[in-house]
N, C-alpha and C. Protein backbone atom coordinates (compact mmCIF):
# COMPACT_ATOMS: atom_id res chain seq x y z
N UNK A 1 -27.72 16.53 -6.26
CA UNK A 1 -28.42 16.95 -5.08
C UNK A 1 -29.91 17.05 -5.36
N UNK A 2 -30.09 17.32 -6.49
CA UNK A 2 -31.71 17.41 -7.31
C UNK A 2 -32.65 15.90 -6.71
N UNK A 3 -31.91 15.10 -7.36
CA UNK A 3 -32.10 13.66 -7.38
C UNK A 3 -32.62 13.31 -5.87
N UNK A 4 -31.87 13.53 -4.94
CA UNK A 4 -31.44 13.24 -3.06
C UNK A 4 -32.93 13.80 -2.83
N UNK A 5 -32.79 15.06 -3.45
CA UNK A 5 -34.06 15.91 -2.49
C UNK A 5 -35.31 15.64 -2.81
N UNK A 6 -35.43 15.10 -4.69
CA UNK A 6 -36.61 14.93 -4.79
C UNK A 6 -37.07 13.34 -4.15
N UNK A 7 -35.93 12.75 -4.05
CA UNK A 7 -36.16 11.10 -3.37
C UNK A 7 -36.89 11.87 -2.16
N UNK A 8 -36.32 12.46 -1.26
CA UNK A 8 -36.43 12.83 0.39
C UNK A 8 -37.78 13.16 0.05
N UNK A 9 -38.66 14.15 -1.15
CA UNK A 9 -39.89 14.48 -0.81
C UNK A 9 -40.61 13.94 -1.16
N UNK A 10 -40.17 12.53 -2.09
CA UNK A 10 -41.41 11.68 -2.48
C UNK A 10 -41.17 10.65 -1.59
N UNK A 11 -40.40 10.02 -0.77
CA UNK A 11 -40.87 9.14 0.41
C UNK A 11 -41.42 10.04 1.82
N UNK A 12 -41.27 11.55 1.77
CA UNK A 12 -41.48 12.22 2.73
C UNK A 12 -40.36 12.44 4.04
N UNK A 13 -39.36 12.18 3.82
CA UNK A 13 -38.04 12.43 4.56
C UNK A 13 -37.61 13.51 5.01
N UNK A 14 -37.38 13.87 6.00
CA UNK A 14 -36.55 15.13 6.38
C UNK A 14 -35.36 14.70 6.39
N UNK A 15 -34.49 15.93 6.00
CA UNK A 15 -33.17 16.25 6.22
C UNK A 15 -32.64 15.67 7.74
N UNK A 16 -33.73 16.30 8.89
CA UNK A 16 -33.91 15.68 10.18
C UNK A 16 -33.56 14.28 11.06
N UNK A 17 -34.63 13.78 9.79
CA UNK A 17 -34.73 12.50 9.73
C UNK A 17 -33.77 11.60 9.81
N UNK A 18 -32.71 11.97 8.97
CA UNK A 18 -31.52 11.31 9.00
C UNK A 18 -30.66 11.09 10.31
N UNK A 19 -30.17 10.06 10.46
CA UNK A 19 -29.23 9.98 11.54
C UNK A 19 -28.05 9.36 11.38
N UNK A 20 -28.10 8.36 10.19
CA UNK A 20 -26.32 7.71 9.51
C UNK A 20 -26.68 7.64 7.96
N UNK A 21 -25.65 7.76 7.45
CA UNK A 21 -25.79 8.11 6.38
C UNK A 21 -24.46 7.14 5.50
N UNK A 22 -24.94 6.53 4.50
CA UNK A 22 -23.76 5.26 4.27
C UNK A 22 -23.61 5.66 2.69
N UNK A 23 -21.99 5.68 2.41
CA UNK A 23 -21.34 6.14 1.56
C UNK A 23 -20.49 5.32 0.87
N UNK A 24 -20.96 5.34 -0.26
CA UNK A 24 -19.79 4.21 -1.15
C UNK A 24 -18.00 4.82 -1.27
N UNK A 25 -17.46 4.39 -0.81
CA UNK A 25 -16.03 4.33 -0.50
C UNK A 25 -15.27 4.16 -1.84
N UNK A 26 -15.95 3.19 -3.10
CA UNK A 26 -14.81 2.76 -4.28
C UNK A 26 -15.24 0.97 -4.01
N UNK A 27 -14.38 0.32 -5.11
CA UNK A 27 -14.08 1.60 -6.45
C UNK A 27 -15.53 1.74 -7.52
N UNK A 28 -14.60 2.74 -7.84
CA UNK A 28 -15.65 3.35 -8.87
C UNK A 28 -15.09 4.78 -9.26
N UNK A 29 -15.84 5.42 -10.30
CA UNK A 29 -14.96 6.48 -10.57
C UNK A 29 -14.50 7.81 -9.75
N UNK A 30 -13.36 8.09 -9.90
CA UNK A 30 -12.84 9.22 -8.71
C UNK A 30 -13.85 10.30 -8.70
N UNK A 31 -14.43 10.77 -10.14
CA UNK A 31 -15.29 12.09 -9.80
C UNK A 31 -16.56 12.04 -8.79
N UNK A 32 -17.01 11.10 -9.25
CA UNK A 32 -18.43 10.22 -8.73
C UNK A 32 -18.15 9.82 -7.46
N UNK A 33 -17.36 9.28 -6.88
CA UNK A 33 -16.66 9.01 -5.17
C UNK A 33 -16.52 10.33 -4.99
N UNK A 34 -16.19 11.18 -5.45
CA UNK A 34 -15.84 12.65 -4.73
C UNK A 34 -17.12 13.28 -4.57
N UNK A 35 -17.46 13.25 -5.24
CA UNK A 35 -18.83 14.18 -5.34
C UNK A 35 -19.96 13.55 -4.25
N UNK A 36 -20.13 12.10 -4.39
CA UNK A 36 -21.01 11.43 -3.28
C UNK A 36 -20.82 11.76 -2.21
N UNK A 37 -19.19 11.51 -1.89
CA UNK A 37 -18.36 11.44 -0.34
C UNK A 37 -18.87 13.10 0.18
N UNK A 38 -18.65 14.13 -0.85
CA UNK A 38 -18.79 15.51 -0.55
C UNK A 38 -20.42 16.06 -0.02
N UNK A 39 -21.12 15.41 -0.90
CA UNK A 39 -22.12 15.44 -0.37
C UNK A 39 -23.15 14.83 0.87
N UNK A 40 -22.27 13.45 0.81
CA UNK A 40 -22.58 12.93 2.26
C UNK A 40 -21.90 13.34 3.67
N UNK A 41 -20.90 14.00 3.11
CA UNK A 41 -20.22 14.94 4.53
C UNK A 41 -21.06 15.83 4.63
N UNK A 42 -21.41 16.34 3.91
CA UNK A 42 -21.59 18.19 3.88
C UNK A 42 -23.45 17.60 4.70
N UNK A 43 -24.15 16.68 4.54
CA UNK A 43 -25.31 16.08 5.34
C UNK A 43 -25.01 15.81 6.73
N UNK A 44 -23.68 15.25 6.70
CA UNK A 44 -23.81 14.71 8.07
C UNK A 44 -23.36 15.63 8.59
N UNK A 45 -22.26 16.86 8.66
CA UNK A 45 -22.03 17.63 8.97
C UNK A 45 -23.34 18.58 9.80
N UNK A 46 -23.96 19.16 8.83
CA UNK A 46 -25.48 19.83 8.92
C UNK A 46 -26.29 18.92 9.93
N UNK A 47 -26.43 17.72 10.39
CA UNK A 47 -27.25 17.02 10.84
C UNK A 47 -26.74 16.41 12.00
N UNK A 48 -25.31 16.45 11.94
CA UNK A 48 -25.21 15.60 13.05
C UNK A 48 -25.35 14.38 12.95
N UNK A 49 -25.29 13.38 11.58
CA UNK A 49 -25.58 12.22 11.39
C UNK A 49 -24.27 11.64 11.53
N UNK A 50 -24.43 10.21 11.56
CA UNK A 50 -22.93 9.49 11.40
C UNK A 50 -22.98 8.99 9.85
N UNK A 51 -21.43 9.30 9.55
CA UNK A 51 -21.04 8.89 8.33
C UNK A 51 -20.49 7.91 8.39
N UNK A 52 -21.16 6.89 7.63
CA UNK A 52 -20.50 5.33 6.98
C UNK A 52 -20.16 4.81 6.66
N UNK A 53 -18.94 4.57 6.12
CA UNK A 53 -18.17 4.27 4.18
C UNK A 53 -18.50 2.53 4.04
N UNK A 54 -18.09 2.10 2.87
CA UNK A 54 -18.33 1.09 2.48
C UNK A 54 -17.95 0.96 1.37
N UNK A 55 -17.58 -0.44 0.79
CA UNK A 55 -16.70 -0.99 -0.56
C UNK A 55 -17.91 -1.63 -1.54
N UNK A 56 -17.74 -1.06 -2.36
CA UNK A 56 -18.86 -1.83 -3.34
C UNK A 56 -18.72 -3.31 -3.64
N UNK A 57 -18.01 -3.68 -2.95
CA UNK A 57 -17.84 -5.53 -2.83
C UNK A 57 -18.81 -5.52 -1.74
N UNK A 58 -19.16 -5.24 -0.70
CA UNK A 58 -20.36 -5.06 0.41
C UNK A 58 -21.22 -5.00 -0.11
N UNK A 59 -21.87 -4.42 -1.01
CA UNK A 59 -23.10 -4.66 -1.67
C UNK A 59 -23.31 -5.81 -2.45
N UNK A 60 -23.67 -7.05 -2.08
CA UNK A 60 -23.97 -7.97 -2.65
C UNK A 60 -25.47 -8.33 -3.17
N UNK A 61 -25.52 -8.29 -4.76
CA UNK A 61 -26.62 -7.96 -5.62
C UNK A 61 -27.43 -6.97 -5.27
N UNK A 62 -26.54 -5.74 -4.79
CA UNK A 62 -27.72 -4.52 -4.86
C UNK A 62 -28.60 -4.97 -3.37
N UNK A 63 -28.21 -5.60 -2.72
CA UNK A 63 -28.84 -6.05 -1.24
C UNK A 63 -28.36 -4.92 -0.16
N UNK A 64 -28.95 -3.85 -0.03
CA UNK A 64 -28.48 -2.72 0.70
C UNK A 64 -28.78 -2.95 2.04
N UNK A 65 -29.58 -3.73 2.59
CA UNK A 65 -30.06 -4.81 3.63
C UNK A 65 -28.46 -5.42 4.58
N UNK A 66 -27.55 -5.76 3.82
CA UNK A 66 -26.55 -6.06 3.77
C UNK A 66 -25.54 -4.84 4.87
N UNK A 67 -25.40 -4.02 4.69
CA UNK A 67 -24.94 -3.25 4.40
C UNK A 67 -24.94 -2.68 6.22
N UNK A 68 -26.71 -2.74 6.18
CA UNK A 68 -27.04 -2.74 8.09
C UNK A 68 -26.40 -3.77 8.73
N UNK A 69 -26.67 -4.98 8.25
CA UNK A 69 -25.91 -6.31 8.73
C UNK A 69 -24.48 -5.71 9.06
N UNK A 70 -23.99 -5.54 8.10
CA UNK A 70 -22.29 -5.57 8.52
C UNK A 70 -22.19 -4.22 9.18
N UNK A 71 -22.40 -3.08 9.45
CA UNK A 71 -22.57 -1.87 10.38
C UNK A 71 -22.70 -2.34 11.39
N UNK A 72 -24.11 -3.63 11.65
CA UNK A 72 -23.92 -4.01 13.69
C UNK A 72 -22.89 -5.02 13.75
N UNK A 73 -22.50 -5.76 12.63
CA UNK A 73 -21.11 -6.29 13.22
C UNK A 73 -19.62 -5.26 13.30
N UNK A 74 -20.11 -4.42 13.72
CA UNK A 74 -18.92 -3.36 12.75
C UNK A 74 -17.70 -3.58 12.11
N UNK A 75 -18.04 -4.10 10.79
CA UNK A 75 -17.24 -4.47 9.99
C UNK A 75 -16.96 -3.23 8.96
N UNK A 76 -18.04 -2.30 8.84
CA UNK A 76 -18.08 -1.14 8.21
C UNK A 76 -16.80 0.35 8.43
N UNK A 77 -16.50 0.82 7.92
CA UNK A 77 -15.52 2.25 8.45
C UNK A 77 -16.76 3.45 8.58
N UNK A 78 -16.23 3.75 10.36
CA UNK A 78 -16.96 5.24 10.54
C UNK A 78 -16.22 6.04 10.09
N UNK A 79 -16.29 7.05 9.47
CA UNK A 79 -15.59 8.37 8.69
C UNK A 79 -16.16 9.05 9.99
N UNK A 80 -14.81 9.99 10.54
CA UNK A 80 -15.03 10.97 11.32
C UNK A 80 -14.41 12.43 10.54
N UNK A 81 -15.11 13.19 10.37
CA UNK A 81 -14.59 14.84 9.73
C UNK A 81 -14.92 15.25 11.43
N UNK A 82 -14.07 16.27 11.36
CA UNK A 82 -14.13 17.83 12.33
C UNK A 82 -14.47 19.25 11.41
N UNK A 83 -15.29 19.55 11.83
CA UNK A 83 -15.65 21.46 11.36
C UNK A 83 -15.04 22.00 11.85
C-alpha cells in the first residue's frame, strides 16, 4: 500500500481520481493475487470505482494500453462485491 500511495503522490493522483481500477486475476502467486485483489476491492469499495479483473496472458509485453482496448470490447471480467 506504501508503494500505491507514494505512486498516487508522485504523479499527483487522488484516491478521487480513480474511477476503474484493473486487477490482475492470475496466474501468478496465490499470496500476491490475494493481497492485490484485496486491495483493489477495499479502493473500489471506498470510491465507488469499477473493478476490473484480467489474465496476465492480456498483458501483452507489459502493453497496459492493451488492457483499455479489450475493456471497450468487453472482453474483460467486471468483479462486482456488495458491502
Amino acid at each position: 500500500m506504501k508503494l500505491l500511495l507514494k505512486f498516487m503522490n508522485i504523479k499527483k493522483i487522488k484516491i478521487t481520481d480513480i474511477h476503474r481500477i484493473f486487477v490482475n486475476l492470475g496466474p501468478g502467486k496465490f499470496t500476491s493475487l490475494r493481497i492485490s485483489l484485496s486491495v483493489a476491492k477495499a479502493l473500489s469499495l471506498a470510491n465507488n470505482a469499477i473493478l476490473i479483473g484480467f489474465k496476465s496472458k492480456d498483458l501483452i509485453n507489459k502493453n497496459y494500453k492493451n488492457l483499455i482496448k479489450l475493456n471497450k470490447n468487453k472482453s474483460l471480467i467486471k468483479l462486482v462485491y456488495s458491502s
